[in-house]
N, C-alpha and C. Protein backbone atom coordinates (compact mmCIF):
# COMPACT_ATOMS: atom_id res chain seq x y z
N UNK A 1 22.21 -8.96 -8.45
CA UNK A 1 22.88 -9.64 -7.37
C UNK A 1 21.82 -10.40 -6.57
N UNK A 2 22.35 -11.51 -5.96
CA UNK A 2 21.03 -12.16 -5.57
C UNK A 2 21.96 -12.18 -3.65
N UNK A 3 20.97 -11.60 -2.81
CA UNK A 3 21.52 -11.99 -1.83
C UNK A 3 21.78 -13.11 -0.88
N UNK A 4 23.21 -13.51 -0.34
CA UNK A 4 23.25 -14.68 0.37
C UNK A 4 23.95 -15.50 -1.01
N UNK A 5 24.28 -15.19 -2.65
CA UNK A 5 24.22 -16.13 -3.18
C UNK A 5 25.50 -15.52 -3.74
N UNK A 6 25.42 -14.27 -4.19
CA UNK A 6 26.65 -13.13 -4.93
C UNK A 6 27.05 -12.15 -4.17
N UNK A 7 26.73 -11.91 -3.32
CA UNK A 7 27.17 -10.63 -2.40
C UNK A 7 26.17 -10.35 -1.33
N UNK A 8 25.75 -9.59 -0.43
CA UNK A 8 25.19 -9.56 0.60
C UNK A 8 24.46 -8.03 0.17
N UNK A 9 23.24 -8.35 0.31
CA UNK A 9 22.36 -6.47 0.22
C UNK A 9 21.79 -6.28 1.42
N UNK A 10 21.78 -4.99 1.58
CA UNK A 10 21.15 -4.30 2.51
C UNK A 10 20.72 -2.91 1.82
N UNK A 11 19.82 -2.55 3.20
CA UNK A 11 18.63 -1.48 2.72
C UNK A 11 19.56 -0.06 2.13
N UNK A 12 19.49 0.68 1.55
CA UNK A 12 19.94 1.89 1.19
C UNK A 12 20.05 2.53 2.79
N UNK A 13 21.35 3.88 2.52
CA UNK A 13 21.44 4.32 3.70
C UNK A 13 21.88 3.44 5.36
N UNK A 14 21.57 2.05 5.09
CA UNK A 14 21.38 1.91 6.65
C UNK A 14 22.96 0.90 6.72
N UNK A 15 23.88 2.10 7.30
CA UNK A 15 25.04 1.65 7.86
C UNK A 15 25.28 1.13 8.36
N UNK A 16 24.44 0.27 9.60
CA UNK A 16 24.98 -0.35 10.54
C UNK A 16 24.87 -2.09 9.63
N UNK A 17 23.99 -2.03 8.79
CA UNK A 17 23.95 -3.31 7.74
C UNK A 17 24.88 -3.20 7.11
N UNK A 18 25.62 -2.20 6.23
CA UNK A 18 26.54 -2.16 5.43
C UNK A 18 28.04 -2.68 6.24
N UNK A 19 27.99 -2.12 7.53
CA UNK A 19 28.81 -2.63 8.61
C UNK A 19 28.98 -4.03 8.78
N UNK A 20 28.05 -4.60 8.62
CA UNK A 20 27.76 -6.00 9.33
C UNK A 20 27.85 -6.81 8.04
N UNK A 21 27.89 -6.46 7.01
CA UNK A 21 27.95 -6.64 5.62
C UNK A 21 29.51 -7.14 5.47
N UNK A 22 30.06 -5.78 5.37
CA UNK A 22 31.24 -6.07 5.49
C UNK A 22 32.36 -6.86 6.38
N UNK A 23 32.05 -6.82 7.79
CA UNK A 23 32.43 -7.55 8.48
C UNK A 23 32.35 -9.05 8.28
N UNK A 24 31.25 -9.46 8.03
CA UNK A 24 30.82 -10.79 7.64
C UNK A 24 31.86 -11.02 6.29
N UNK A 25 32.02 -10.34 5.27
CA UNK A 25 32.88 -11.09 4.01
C UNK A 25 34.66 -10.84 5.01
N UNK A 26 34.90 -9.76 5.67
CA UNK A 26 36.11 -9.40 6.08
C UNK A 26 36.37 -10.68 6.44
N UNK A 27 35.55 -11.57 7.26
CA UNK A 27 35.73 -12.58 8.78
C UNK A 27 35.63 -13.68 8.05
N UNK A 28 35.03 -14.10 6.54
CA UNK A 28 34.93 -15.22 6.48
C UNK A 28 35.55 -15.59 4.45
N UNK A 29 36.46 -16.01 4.86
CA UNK A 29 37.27 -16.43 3.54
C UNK A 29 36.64 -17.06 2.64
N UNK A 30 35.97 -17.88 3.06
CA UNK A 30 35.49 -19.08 2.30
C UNK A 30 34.03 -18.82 1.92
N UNK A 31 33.28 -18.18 1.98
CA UNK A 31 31.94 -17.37 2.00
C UNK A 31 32.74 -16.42 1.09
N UNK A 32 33.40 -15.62 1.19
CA UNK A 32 34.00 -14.48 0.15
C UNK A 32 34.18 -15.19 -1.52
N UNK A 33 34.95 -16.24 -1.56
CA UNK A 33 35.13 -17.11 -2.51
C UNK A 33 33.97 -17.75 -3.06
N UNK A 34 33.21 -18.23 -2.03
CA UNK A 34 31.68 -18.61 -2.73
C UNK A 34 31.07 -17.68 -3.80
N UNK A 35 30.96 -16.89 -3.02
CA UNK A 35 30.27 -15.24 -3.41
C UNK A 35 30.73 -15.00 -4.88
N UNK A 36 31.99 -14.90 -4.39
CA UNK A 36 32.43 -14.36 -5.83
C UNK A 36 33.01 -15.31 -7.40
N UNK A 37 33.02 -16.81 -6.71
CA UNK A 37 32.94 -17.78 -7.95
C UNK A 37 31.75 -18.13 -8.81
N UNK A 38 30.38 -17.62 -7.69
CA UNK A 38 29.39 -17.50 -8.09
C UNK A 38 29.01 -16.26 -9.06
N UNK A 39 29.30 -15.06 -8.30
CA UNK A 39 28.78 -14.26 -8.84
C UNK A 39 29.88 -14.39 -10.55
N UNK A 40 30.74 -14.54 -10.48
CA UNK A 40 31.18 -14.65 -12.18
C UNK A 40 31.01 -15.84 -12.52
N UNK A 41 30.12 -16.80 -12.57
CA UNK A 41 29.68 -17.42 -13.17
C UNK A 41 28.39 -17.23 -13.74
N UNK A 42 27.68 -16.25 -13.18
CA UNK A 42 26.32 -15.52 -13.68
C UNK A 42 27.19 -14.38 -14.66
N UNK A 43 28.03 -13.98 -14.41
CA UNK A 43 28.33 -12.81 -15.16
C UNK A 43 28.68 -13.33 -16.50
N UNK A 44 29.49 -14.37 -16.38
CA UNK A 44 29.99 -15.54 -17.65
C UNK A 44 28.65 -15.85 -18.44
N UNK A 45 27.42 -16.03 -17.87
CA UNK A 45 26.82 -16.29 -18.56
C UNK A 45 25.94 -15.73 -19.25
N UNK A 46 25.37 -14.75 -18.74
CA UNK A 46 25.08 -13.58 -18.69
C UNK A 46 24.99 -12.75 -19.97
N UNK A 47 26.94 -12.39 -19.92
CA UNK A 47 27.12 -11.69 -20.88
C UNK A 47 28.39 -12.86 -21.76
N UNK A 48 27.72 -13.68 -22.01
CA UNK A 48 28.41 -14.95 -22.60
C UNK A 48 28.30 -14.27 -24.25
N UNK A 49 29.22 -14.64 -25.16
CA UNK A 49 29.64 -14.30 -26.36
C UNK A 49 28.13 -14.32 -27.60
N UNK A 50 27.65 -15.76 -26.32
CA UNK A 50 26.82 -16.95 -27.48
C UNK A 50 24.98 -15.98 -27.37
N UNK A 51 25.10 -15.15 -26.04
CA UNK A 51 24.15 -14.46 -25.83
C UNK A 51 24.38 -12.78 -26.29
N UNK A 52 25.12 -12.34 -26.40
CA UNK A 52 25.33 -10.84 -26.59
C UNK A 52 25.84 -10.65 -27.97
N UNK A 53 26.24 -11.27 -28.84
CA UNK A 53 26.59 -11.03 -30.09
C UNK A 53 25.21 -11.18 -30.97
N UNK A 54 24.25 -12.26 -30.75
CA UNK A 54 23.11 -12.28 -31.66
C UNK A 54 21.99 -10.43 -31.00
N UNK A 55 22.43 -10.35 -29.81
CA UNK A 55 21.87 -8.95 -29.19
C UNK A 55 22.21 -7.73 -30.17
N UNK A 56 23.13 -7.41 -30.11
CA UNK A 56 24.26 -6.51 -30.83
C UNK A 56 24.03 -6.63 -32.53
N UNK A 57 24.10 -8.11 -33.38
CA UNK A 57 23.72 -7.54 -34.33
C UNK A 57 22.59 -7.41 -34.70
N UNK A 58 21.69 -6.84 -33.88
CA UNK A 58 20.07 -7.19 -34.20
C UNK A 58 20.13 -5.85 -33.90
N UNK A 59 20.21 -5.16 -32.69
CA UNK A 59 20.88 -3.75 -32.57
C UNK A 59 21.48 -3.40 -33.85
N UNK A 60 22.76 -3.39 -35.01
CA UNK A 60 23.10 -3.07 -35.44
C UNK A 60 21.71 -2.97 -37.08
N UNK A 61 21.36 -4.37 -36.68
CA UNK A 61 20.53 -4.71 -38.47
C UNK A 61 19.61 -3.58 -38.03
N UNK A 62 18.87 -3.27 -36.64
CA UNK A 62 17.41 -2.16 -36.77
C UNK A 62 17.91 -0.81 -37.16
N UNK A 63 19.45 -0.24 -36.87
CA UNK A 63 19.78 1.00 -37.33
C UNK A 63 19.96 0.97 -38.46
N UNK A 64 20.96 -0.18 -39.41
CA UNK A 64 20.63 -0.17 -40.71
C UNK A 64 19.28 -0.48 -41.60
N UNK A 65 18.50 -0.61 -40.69
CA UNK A 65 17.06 -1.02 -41.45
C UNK A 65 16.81 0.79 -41.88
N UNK A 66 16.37 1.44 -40.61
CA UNK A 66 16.30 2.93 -40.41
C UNK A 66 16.88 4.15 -41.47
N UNK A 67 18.55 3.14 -41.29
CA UNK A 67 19.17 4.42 -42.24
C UNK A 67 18.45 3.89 -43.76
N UNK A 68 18.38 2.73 -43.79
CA UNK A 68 18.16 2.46 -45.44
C UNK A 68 17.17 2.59 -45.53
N UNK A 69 16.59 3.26 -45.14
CA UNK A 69 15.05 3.67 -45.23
C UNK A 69 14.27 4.64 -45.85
């Protein structure tokens, strides 16, 4: 997550940020929508078909390398 860009971070534990966190997406519509057209457009790409399928069978070819071994 990148903050200010996909969602808003704050420090672990410290509530009164998580507060102010929330308040800020509660209060503002259009910042909420940013946030989150953004953040799935990283996710789209991310874990895009064209990137995670050549992952996966390369994953799959090293276990069959192993077993045929």
């Amino acid at each position: 997550m990148q903050d200010q860009v996909t969602g808003l971070l704050h420090a672990p534990r410290d509530v009164a940020a998580l507060e102010l966190a929330l308040y800020t997406l509660l209060a503002d519509a259009s910042l909420r929508q940013k946030m989150g057209t953004q953040a799935r457009k990283n996710i789209e790409e991310i874990f895009s078909t064209e990137r995670i399928v050549p992952q996966i069978e390369g994953i799959y070819a090293a276990i069959l390398n192993k077993v045929g071994s």
